[in-house]
PDB file of N, CA and C in Angstrom:
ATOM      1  N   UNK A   1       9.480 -26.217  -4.368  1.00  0.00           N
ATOM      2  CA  UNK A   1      10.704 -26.808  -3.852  1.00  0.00           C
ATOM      3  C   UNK A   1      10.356 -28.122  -3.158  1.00  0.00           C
ATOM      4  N   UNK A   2      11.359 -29.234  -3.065  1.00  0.00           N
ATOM      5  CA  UNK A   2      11.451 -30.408  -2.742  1.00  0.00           C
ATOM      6  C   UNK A   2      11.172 -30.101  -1.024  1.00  0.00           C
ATOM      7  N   UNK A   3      10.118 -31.282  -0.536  1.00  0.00           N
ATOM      8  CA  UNK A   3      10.562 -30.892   0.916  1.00  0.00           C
ATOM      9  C   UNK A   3       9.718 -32.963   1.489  1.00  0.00           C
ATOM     10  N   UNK A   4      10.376 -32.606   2.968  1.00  0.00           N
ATOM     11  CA  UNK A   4      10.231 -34.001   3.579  1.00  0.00           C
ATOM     12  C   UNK A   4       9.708 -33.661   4.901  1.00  0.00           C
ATOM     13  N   UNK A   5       8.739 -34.472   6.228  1.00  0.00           N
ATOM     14  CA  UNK A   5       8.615 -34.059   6.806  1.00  0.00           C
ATOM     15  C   UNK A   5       9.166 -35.274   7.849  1.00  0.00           C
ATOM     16  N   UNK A   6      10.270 -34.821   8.655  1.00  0.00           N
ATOM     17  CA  UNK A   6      10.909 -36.081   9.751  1.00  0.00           C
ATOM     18  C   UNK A   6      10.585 -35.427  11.258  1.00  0.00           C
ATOM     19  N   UNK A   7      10.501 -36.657  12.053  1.00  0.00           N
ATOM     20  CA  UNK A   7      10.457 -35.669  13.454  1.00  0.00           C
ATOM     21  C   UNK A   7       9.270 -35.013  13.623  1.00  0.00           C
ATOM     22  N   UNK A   8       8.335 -34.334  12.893  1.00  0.00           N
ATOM     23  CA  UNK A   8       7.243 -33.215  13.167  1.00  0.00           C
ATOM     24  C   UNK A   8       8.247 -32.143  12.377  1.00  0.00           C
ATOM     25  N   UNK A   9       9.616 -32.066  11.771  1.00  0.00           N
ATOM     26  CA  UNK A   9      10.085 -30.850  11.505  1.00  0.00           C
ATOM     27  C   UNK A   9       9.518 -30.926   9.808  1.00  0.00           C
ATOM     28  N   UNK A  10       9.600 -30.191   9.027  1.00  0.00           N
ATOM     29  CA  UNK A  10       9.525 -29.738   7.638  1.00  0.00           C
ATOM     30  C   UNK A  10      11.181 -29.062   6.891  1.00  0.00           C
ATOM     31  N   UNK A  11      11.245 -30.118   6.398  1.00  0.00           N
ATOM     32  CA  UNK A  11      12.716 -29.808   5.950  1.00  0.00           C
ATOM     33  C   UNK A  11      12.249 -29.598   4.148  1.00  0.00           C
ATOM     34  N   UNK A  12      12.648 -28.214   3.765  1.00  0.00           N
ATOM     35  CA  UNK A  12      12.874 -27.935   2.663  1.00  0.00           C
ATOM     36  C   UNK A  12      14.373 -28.560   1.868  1.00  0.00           C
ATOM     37  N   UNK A  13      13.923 -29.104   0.298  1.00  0.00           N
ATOM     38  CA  UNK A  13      15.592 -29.421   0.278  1.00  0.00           C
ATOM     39  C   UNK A  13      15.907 -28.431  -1.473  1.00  0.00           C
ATOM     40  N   UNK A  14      16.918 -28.391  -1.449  1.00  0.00           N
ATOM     41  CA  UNK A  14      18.009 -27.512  -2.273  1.00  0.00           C
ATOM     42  C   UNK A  14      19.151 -27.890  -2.358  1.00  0.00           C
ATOM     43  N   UNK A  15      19.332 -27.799  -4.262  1.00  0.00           N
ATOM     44  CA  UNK A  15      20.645 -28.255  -4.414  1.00  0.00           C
ATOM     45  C   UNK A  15      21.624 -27.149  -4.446  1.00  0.00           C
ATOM     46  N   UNK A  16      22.457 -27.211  -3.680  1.00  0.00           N
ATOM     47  CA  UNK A  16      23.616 -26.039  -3.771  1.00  0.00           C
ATOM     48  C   UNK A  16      24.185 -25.684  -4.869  1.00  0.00           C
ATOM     49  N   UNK A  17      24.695 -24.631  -5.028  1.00  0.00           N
ATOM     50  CA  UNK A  17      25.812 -24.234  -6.289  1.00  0.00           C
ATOM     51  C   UNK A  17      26.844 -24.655  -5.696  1.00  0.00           C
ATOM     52  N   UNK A  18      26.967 -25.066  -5.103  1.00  0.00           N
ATOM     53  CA  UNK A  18      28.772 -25.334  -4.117  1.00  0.00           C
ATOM     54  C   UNK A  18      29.231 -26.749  -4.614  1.00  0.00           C
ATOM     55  N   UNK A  19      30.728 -26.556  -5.450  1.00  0.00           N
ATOM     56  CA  UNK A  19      31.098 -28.598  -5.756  1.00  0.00           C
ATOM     57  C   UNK A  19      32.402 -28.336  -4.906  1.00  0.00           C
ATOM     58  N   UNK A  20      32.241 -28.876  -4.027  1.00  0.00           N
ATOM     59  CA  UNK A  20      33.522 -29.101  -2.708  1.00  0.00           C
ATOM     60  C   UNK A  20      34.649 -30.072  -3.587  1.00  0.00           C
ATOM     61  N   UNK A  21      33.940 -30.404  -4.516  1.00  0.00           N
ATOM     62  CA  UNK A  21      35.500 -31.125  -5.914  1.00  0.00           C
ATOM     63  C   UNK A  21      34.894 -31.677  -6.728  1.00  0.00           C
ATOM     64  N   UNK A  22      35.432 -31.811  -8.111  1.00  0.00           N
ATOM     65  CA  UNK A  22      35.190 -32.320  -9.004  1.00  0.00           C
ATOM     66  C   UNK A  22      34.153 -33.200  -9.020  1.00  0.00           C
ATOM     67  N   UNK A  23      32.830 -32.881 -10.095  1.00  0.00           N
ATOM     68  CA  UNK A  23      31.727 -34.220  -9.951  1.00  0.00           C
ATOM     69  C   UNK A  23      30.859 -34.814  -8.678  1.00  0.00           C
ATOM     70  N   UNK A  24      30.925 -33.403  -7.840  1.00  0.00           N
ATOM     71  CA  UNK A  24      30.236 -33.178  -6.754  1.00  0.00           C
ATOM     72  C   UNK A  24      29.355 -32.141  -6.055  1.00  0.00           C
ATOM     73  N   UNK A  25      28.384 -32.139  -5.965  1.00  0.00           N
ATOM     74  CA  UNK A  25      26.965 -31.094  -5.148  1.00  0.00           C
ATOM     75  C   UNK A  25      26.796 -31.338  -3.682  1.00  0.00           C
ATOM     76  N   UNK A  26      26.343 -30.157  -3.232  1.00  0.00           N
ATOM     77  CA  UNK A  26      25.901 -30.306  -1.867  1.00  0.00           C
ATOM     78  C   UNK A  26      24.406 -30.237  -2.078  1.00  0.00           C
ATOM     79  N   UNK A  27      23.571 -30.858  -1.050  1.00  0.00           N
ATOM     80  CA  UNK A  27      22.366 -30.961  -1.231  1.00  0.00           C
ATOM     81  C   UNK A  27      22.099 -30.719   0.188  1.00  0.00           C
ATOM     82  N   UNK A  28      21.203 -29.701   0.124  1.00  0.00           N
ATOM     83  CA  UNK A  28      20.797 -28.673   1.790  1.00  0.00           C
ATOM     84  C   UNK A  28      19.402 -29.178   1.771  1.00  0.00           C
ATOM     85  N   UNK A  29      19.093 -29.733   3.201  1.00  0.00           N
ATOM     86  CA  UNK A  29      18.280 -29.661   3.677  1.00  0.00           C
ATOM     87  C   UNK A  29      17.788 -28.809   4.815  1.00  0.00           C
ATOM     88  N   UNK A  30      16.471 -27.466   4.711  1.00  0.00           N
ATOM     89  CA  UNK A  30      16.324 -26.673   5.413  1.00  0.00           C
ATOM     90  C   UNK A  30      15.438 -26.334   6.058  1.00  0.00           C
ATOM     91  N   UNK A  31      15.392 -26.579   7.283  1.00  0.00           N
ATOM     92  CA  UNK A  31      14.062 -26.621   8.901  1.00  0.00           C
ATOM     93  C   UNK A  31      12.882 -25.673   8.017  1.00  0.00           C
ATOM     94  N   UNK A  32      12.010 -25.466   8.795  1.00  0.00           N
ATOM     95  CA  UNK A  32      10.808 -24.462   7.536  1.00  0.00           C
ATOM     96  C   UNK A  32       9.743 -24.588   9.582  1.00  0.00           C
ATOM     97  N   UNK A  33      10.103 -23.409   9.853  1.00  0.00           N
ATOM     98  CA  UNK A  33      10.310 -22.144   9.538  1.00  0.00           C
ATOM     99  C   UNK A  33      12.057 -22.027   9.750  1.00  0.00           C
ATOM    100  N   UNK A  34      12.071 -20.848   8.877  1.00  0.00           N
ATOM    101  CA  UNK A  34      14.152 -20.778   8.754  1.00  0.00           C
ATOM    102  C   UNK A  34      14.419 -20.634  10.294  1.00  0.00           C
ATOM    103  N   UNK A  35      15.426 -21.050  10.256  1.00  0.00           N
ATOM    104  CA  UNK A  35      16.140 -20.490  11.626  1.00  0.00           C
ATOM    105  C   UNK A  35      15.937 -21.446  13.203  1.00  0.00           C
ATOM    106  N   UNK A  36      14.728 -22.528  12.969  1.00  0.00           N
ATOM    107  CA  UNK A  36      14.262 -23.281  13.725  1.00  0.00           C
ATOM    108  C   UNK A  36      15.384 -24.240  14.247  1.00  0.00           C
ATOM    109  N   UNK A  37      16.188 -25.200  13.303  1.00  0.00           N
ATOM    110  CA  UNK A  37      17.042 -25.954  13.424  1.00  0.00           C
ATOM    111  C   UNK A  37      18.647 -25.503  12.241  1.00  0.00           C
ATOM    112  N   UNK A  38      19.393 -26.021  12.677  1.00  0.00           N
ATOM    113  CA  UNK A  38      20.858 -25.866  11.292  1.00  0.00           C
ATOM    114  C   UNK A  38      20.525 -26.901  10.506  1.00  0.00           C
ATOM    115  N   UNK A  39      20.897 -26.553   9.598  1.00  0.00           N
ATOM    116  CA  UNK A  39      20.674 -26.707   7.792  1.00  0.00           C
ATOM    117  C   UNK A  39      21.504 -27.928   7.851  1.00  0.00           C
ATOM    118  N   UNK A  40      20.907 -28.839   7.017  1.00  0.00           N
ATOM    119  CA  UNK A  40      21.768 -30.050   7.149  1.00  0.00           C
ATOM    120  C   UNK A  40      22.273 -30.590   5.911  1.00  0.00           C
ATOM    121  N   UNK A  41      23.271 -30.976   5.486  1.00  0.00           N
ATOM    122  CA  UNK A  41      23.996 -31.241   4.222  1.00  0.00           C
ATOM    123  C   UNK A  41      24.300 -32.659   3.844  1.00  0.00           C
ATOM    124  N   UNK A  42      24.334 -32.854   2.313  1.00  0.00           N
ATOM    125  CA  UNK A  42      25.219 -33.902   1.756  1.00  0.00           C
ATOM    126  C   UNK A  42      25.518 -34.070   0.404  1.00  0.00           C
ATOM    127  N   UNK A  43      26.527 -34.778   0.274  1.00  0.00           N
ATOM    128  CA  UNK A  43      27.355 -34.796  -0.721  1.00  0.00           C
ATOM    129  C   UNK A  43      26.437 -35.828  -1.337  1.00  0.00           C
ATOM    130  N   UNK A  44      26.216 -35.266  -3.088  1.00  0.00           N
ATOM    131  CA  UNK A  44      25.528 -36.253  -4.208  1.00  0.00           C
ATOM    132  C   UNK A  44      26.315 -35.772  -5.457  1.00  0.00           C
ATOM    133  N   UNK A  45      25.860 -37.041  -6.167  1.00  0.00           N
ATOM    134  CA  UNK A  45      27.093 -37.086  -7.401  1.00  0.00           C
ATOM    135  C   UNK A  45      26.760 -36.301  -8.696  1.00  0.00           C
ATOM    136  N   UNK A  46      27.239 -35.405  -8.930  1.00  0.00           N
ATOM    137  CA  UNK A  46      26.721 -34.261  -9.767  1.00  0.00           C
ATOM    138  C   UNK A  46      26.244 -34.583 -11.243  1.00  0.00           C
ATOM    139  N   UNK A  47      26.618 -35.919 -11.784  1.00  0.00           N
ATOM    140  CA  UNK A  47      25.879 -36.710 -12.560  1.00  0.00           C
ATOM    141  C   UNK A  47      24.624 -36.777 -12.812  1.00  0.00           C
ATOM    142  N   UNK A  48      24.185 -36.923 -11.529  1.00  0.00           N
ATOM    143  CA  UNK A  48      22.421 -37.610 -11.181  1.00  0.00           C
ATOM    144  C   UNK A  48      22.017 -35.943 -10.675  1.00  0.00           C
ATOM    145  N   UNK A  49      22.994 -35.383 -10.030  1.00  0.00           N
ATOM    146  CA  UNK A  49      22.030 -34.048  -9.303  1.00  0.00           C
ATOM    147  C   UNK A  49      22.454 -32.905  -9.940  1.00  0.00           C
ATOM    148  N   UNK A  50      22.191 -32.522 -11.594  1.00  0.00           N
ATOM    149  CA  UNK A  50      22.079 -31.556 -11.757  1.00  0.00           C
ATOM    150  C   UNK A  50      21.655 -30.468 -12.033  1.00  0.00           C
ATOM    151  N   UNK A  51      20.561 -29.913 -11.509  1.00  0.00           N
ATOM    152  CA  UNK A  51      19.910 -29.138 -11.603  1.00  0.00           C
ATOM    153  C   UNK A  51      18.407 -29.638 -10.577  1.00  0.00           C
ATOM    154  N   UNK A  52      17.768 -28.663  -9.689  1.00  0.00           N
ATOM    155  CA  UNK A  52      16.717 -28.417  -9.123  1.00  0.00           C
ATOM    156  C   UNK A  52      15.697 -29.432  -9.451  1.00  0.00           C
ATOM    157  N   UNK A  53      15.807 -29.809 -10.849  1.00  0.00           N
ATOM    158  CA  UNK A  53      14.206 -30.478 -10.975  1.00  0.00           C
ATOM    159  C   UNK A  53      14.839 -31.514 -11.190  1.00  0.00           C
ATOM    160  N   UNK A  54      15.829 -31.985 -11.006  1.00  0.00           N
ATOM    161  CA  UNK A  54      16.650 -33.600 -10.733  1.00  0.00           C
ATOM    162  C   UNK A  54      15.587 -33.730  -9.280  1.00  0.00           C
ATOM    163  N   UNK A  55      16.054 -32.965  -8.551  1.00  0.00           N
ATOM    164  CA  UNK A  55      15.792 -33.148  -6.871  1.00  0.00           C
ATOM    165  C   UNK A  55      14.065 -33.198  -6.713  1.00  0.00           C
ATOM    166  N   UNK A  56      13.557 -32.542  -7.447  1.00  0.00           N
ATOM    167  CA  UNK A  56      12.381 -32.472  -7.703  1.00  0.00           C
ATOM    168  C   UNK A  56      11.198 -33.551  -7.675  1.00  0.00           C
ATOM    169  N   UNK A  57      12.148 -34.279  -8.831  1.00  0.00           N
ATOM    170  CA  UNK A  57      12.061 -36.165  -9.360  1.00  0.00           C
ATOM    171  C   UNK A  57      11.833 -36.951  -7.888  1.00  0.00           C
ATOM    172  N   UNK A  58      13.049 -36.995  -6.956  1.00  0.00           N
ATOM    173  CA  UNK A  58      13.335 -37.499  -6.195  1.00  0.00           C
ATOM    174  C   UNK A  58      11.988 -38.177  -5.418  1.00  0.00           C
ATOM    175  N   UNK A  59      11.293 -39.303  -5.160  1.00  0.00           N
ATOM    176  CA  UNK A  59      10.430 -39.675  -4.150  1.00  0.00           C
ATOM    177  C   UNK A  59      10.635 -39.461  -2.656  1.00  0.00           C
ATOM    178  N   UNK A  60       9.861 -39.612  -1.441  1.00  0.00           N
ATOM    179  CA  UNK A  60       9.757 -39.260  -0.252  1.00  0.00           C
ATOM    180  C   UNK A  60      10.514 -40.353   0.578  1.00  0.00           C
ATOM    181  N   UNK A  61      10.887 -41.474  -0.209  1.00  0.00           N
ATOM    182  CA  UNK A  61      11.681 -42.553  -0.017  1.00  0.00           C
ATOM    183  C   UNK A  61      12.755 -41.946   0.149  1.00  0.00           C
ATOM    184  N   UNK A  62      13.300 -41.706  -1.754  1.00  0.00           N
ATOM    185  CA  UNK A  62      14.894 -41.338  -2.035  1.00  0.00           C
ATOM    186  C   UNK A  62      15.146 -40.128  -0.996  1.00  0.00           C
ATOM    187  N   UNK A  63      14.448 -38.805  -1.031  1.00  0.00           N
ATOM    188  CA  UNK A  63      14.569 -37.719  -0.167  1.00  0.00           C
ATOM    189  C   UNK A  63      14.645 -38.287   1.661  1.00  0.00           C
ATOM    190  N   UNK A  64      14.315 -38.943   2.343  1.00  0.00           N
ATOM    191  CA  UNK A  64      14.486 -39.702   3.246  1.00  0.00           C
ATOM    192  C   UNK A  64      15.711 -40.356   3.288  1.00  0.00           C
ATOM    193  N   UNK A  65      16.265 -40.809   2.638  1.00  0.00           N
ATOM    194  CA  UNK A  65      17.512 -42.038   2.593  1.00  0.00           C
ATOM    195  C   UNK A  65      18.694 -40.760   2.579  1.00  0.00           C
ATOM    196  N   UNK A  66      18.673 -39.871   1.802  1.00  0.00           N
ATOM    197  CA  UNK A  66      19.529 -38.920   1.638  1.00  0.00           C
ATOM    198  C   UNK A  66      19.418 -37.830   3.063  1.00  0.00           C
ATOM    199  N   UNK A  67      18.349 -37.439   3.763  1.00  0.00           N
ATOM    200  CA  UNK A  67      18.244 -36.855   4.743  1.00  0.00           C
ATOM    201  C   UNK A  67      18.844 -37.868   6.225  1.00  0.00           C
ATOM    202  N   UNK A  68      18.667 -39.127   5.901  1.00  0.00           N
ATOM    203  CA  UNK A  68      19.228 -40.077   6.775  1.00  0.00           C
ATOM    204  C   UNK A  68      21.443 -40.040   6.697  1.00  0.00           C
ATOM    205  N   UNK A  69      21.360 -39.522   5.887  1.00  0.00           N
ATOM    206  CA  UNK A  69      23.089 -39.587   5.136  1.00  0.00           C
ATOM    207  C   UNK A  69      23.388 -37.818   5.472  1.00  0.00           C
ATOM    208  N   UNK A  70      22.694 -37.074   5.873  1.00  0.00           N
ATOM    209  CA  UNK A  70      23.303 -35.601   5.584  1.00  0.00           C
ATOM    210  C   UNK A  70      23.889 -35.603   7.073  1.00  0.00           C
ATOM    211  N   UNK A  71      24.503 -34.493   7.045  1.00  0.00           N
ATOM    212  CA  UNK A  71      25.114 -33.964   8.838  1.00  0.00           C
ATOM    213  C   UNK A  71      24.609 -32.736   8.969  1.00  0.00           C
ATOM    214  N   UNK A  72      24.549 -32.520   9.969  1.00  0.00           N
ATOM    215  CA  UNK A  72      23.899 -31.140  10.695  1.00  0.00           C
ATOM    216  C   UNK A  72      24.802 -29.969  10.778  1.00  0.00           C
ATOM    217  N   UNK A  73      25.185 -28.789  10.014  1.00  0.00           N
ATOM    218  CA  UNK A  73      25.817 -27.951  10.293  1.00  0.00           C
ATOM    219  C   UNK A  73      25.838 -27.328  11.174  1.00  0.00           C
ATOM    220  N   UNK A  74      25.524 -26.989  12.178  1.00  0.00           N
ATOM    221  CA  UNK A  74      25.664 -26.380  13.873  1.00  0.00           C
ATOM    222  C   UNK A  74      27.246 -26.298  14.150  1.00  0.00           C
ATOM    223  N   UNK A  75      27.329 -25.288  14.667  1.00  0.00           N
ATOM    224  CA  UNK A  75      28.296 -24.889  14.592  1.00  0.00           C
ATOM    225  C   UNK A  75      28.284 -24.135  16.274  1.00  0.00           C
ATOM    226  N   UNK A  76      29.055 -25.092  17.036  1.00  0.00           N
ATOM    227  CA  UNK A  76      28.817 -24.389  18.705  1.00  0.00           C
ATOM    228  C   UNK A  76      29.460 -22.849  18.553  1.00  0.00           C
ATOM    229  N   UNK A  77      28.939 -21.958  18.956  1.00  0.00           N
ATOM    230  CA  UNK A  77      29.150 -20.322  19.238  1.00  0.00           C
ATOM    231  C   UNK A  77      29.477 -20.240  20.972  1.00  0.00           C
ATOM    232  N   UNK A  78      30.961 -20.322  20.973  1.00  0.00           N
ATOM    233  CA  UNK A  78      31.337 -19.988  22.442  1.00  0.00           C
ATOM    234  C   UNK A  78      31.711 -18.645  22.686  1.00  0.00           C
ATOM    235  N   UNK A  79      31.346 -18.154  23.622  1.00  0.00           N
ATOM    236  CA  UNK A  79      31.783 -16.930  24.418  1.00  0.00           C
ATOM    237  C   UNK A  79      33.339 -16.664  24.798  1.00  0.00           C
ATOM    238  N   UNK A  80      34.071 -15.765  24.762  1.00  0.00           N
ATOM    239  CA  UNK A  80      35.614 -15.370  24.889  1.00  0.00           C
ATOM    240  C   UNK A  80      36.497 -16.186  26.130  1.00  0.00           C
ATOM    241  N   UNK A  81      35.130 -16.031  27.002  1.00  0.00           N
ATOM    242  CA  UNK A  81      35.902 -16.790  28.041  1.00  0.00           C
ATOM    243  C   UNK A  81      35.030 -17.775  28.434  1.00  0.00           C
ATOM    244  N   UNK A  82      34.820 -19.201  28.075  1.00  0.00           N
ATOM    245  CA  UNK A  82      34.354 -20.405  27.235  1.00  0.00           C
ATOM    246  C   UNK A  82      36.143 -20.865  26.516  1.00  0.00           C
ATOM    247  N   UNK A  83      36.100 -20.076  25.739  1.00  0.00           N
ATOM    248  CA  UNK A  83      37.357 -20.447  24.827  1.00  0.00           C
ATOM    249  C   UNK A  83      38.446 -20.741  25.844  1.00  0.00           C
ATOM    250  N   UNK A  84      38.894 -19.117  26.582  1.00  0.00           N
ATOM    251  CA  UNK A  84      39.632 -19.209  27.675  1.00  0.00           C
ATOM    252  C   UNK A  84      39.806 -20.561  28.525  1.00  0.00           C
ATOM    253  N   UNK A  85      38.603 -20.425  29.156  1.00  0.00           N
ATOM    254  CA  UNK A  85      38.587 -21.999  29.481  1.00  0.00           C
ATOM    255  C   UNK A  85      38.595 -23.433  29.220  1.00  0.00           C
ATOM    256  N   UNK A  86      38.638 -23.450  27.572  1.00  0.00           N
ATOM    257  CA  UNK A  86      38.716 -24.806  27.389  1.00  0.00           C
ATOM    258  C   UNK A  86      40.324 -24.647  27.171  1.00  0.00           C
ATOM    259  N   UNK A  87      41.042 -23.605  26.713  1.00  0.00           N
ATOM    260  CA  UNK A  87      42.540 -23.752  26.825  1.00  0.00           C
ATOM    261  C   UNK A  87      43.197 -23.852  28.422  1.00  0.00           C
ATOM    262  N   UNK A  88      42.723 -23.267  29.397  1.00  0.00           N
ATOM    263  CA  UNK A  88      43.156 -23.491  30.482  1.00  0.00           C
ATOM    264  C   UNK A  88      42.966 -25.325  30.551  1.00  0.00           C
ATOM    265  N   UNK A  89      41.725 -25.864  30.721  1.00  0.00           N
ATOM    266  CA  UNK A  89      41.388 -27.077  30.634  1.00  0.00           C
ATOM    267  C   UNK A  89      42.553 -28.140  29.796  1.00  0.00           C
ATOM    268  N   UNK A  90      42.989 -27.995  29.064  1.00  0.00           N
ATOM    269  CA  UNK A  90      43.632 -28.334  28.058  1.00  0.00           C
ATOM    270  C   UNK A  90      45.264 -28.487  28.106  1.00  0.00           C
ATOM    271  N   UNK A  91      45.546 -27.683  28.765  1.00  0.00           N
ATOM    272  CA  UNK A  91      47.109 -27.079  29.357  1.00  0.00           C
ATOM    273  C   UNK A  91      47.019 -28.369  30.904  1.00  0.00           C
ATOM    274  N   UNK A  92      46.337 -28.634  31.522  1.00  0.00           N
ATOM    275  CA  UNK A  92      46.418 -29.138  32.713  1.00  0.00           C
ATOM    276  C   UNK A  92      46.734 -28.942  33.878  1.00  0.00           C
TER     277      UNK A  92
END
């Protein structure tokens, strides 16, 4: 598998089965060891990215430029009353 190393981290990359629309792939980039950081994503044009050993091809350049373009899926996990409070907050 394709991988890059930014930061000191080791990001494995993978092309998704997922086309969020027509003539479109997600391309996951993933922390190594799992679970270290959230998985970071981006949209490539299903033209050029189809199939695994497309990504494969890719140089430490191209894989870089595309890891520079992805977003970080993290996803904040608040507690019941966290929530509570940002609606109190919110109400004024």
């Amino acid at each position: 598998m394709a991988h890059i190393k930014v930061d000191g981290d080791v990001w494995k990359v993978r092309l998704g089965q997922e086309r969020p629309r027509p003539g479109v792939r997600l391309l996951l980039f993933l922390c190594q060891p799992t679970g270290q950081r959230p998985y970071r994503v981006v949209e490539v044009p299903e033209d050029r990215f189809d199939s695994q050993q497309a990504v494969e091809r890719l140089s430490r350049g191209e894989l870089l430029d595309l890891y520079r373009q992805s977003t970080s899926m993290d996803i904040p996990k608040l507690r019941s009353d966290e929530i509570t409070d940002v609606r109190r907050r919110a109400r004024g």
